[in-house]
N, C-alpha and C. Protein backbone atom coordinates (compact mmCIF):
# COMPACT_ATOMS: atom_id res chain seq x y z
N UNK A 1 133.82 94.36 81.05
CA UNK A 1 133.23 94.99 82.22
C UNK A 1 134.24 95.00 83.37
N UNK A 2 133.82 95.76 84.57
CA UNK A 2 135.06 95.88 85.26
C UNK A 2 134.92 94.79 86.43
N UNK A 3 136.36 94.83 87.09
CA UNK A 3 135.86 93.76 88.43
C UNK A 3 135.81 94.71 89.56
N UNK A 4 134.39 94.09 90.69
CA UNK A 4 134.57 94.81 91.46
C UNK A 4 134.39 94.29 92.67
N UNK A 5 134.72 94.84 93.86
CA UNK A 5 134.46 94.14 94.89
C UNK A 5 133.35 94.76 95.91
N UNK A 6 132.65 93.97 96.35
CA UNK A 6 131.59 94.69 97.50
C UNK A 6 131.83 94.38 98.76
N UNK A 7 132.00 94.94 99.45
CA UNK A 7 132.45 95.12 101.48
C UNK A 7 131.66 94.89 101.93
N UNK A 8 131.14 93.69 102.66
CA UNK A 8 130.01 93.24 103.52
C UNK A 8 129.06 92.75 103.00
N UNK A 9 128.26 91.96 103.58
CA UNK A 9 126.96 91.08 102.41
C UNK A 9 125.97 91.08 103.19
N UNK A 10 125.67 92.50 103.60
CA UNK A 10 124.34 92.85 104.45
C UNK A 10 123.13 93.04 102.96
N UNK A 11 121.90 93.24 103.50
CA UNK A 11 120.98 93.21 102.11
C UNK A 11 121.21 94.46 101.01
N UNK A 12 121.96 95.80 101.53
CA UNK A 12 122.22 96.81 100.92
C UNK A 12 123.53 96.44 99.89
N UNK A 13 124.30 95.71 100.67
CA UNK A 13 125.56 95.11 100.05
C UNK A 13 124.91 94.07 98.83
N UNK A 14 124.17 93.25 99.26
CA UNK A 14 124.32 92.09 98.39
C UNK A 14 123.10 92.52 97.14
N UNK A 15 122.59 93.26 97.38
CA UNK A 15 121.56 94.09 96.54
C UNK A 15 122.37 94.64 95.10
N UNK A 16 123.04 95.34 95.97
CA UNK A 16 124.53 96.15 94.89
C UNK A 16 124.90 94.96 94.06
N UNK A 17 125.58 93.84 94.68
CA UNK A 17 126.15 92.96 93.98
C UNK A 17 125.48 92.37 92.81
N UNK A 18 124.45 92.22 92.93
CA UNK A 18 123.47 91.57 92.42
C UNK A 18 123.42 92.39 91.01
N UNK A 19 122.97 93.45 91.61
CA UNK A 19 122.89 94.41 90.02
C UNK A 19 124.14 94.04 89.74
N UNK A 20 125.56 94.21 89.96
CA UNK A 20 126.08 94.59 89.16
C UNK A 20 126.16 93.46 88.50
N UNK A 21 126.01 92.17 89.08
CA UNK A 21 126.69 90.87 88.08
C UNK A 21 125.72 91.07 87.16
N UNK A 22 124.34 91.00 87.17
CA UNK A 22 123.78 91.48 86.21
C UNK A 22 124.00 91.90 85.08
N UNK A 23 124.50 93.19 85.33
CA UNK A 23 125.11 94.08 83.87
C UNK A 23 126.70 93.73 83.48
N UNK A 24 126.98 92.47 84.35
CA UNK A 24 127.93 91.84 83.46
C UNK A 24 129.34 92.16 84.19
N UNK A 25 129.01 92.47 85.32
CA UNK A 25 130.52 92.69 85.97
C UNK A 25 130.94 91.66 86.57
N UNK A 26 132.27 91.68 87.01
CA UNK A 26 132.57 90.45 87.73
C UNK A 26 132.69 91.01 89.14
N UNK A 27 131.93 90.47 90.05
CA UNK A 27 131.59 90.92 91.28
C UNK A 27 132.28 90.05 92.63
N UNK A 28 132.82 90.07 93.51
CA UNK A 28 133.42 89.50 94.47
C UNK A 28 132.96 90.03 95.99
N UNK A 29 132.41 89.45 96.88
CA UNK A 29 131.92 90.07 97.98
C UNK A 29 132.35 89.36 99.14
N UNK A 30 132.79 90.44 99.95
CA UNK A 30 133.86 90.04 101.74
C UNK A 30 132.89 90.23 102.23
N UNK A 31 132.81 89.25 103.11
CA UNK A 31 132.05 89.79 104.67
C UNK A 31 133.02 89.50 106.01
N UNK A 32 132.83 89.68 106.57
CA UNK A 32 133.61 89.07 108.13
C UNK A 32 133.20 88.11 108.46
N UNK A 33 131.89 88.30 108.87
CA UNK A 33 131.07 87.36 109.68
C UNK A 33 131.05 85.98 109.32
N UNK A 34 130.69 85.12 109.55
CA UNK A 34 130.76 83.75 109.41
C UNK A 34 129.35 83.63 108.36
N UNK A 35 128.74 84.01 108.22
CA UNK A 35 127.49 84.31 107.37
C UNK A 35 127.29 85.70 106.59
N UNK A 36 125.94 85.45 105.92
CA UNK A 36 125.87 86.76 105.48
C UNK A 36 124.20 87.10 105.28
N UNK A 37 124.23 88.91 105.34
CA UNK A 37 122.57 89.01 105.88
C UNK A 37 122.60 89.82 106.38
N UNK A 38 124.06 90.52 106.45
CA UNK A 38 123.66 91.62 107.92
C UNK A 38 122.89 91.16 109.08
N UNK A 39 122.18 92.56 109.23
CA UNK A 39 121.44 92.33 110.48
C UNK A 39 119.72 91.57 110.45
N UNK A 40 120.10 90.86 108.90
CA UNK A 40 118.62 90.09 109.02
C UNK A 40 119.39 88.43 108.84
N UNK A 41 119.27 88.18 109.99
CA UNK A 41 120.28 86.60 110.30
C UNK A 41 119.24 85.81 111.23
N UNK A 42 119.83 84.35 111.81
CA UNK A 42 118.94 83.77 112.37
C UNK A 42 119.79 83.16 113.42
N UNK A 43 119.30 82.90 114.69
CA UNK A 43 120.14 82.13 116.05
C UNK A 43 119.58 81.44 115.96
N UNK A 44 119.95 80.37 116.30
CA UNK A 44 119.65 78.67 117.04
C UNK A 44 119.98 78.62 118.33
N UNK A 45 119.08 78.16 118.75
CA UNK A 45 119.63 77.22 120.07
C UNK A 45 118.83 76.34 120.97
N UNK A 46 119.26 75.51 121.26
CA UNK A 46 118.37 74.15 121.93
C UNK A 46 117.21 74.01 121.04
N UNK A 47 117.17 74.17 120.04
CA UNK A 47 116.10 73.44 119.53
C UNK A 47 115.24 74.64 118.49
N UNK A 48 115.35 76.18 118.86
CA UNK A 48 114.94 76.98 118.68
C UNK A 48 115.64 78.04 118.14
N UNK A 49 114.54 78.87 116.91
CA UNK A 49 115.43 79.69 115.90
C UNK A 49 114.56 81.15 115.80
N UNK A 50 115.44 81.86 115.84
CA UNK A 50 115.13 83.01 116.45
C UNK A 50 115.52 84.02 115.20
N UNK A 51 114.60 85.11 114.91
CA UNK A 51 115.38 86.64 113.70
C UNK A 51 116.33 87.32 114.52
N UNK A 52 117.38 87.63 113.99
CA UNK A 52 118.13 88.45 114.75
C UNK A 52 117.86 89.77 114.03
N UNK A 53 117.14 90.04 113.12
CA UNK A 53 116.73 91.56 112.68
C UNK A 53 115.42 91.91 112.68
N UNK A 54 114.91 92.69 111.46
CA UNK A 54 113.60 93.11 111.64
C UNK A 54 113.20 91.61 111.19
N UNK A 55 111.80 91.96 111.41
CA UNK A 55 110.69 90.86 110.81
C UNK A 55 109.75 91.66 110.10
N UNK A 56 110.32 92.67 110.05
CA UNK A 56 109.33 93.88 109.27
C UNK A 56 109.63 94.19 107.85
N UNK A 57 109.37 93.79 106.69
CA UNK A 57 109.92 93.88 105.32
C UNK A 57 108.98 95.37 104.92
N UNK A 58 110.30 96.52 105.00
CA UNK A 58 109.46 98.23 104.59
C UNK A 58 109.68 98.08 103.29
N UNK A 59 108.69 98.84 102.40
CA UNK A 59 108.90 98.97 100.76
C UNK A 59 109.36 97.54 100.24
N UNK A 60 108.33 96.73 100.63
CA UNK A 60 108.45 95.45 99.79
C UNK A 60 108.57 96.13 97.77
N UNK A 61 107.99 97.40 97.64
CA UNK A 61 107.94 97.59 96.22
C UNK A 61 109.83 96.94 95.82
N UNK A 62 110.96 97.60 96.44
CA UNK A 62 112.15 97.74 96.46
C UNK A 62 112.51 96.46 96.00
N UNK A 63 111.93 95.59 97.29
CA UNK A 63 112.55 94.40 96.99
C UNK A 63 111.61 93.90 95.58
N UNK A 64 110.64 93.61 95.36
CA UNK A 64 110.05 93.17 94.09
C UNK A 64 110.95 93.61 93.19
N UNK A 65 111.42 94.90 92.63
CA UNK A 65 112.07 95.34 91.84
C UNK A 65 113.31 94.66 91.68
N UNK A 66 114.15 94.65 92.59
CA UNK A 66 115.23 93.71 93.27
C UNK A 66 115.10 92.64 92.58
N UNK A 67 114.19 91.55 92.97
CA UNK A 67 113.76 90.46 92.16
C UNK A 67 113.88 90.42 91.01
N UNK A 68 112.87 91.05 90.15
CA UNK A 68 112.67 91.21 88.83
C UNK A 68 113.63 91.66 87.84
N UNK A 69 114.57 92.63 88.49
CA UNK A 69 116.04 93.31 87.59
C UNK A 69 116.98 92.48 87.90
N UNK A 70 117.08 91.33 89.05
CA UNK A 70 118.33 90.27 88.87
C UNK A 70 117.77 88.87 88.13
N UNK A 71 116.97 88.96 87.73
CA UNK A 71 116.61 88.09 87.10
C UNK A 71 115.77 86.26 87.68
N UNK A 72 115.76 86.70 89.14
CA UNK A 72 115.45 85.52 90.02
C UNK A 72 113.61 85.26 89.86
N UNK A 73 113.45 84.45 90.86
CA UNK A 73 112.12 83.98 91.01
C UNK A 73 111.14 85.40 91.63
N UNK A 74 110.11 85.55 91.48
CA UNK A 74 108.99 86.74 91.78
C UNK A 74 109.74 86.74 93.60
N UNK A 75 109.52 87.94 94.41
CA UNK A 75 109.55 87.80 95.57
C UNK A 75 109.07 87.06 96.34
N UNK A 76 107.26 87.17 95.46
CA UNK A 76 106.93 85.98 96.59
C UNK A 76 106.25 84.83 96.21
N UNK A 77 107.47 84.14 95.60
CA UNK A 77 108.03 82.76 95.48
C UNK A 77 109.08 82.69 96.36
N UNK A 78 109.54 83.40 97.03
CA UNK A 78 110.87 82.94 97.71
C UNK A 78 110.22 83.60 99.22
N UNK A 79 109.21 84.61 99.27
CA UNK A 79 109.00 85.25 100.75
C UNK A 79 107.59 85.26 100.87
N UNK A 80 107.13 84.59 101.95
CA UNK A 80 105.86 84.92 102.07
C UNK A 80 105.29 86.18 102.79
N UNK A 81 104.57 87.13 102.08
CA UNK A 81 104.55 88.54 102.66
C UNK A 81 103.02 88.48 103.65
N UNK A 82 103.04 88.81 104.21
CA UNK A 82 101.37 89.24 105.35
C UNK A 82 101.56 90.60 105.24
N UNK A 83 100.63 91.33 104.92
CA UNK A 83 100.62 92.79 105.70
C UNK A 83 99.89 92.74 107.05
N UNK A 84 100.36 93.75 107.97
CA UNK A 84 100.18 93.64 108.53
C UNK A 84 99.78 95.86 109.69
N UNK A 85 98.93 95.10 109.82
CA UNK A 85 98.20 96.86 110.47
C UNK A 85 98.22 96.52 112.12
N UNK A 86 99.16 97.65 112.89
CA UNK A 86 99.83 98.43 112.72
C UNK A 86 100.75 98.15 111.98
N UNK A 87 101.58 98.20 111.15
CA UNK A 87 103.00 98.41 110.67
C UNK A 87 103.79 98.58 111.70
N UNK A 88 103.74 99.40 112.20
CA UNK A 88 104.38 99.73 113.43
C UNK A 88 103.88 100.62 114.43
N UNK A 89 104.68 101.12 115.78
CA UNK A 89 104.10 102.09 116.47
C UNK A 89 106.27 102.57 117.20
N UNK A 90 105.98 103.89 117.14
CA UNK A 90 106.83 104.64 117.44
C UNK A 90 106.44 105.37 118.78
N UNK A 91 106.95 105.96 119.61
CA UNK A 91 106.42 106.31 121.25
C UNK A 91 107.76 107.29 121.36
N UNK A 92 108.08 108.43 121.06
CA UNK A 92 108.87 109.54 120.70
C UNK A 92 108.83 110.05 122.97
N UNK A 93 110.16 110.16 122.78
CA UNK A 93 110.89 110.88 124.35
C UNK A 93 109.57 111.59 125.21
N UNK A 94 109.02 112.74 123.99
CA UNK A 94 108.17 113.62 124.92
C UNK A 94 106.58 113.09 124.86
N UNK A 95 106.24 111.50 124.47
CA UNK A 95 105.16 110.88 125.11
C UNK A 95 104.64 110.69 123.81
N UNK A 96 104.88 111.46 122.29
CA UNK A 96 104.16 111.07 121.40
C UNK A 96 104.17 109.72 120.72
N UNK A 97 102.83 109.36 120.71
CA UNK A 97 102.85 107.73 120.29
C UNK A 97 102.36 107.87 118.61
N UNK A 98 103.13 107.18 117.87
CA UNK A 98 102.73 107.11 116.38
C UNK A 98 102.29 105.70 115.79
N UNK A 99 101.20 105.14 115.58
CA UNK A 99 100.53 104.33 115.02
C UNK A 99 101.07 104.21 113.16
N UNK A 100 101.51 103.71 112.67
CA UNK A 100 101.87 103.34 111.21
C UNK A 100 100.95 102.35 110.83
N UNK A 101 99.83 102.77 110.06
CA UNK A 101 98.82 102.25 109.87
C UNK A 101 99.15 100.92 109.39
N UNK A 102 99.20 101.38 107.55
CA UNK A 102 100.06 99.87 106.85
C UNK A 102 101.36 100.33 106.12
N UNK A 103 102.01 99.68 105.59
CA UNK A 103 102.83 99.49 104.45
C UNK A 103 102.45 100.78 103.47
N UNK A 104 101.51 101.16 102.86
CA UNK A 104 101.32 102.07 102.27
C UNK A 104 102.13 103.61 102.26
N UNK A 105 102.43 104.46 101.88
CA UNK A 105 102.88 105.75 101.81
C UNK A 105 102.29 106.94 102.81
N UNK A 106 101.15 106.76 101.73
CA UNK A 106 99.75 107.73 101.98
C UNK A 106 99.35 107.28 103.69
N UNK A 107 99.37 106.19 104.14
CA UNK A 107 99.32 106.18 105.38
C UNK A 107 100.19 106.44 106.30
N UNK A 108 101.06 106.23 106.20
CA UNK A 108 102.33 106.96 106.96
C UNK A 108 102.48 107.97 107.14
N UNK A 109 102.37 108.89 105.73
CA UNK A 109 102.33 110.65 105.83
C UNK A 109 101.14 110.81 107.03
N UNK A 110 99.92 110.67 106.75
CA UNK A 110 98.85 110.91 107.28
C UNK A 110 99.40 110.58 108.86
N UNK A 111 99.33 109.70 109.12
CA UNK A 111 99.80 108.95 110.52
C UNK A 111 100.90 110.08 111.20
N UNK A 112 101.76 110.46 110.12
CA UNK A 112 102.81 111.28 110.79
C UNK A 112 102.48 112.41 110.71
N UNK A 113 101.08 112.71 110.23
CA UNK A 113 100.99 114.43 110.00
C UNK A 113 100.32 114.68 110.98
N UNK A 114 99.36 113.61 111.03
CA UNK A 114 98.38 113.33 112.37
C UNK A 114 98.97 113.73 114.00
N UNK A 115 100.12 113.19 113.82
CA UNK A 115 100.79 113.16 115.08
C UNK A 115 101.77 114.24 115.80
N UNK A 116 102.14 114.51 114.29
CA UNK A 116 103.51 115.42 114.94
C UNK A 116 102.80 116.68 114.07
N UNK A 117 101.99 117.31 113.31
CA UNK A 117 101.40 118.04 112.81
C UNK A 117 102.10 118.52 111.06
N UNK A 118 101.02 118.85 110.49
CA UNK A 118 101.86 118.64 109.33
C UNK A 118 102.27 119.81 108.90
């Protein structure tokens, strides 16, 4: 198998990696940073620890899959998931406010057809 290297060890990066060791490659991954995580990392200070990214896990399906094709523990054995309604809310330049119901698909379309017209 071939060797390869992956540039950065944000979750898109280390995702990649993952498959590939998988299928048997020999995989090597740079980051800069003193850690790795991209932009889902954590601060400390005085006592207190803070997300430095989302706290919002979109298409948990992704990551399950993720899980299951590298061969690790179920997702959530390692993450505890809440859904959570709104999902989100978006508030667009010219005043439109968008409600993201849940996690779901079918709600999102709707939500966004609702809003911005479909």
């Amino acid at each position: 198998m071939a060797r390869i290297v992956v540039i950065g060890a944000g979750m898109g990066a280390m995702a990649a990696a993952a498959r590939l060791a998988v299928a048997g490659h020999r995989v090597t991954v740079y980051e800069r940073a003193a850690t790795y995580g991209g932009s889902v990392g954590r601060f400390s200070r005085a006592g207190f620890v803070f997300d430095t990214g989302p706290g919002l896990l979109h298409l948990p399906a992704v990551y399950r899959d993720l899980f299951v094709k590298t061969g690790k523990e179920p997702l959530e054995a390692c993450v505890e998931l809440r859904q959570v309604d709104p999902a989100a809310r978006h508030v667009f330049a010219d005043g439109t406010d968008v409600l993201l119901p849940d996690a779901s698909r079918g709600g999102v379309v709707a939500a966004l057809d609702a809003a911005l017209g479909a």
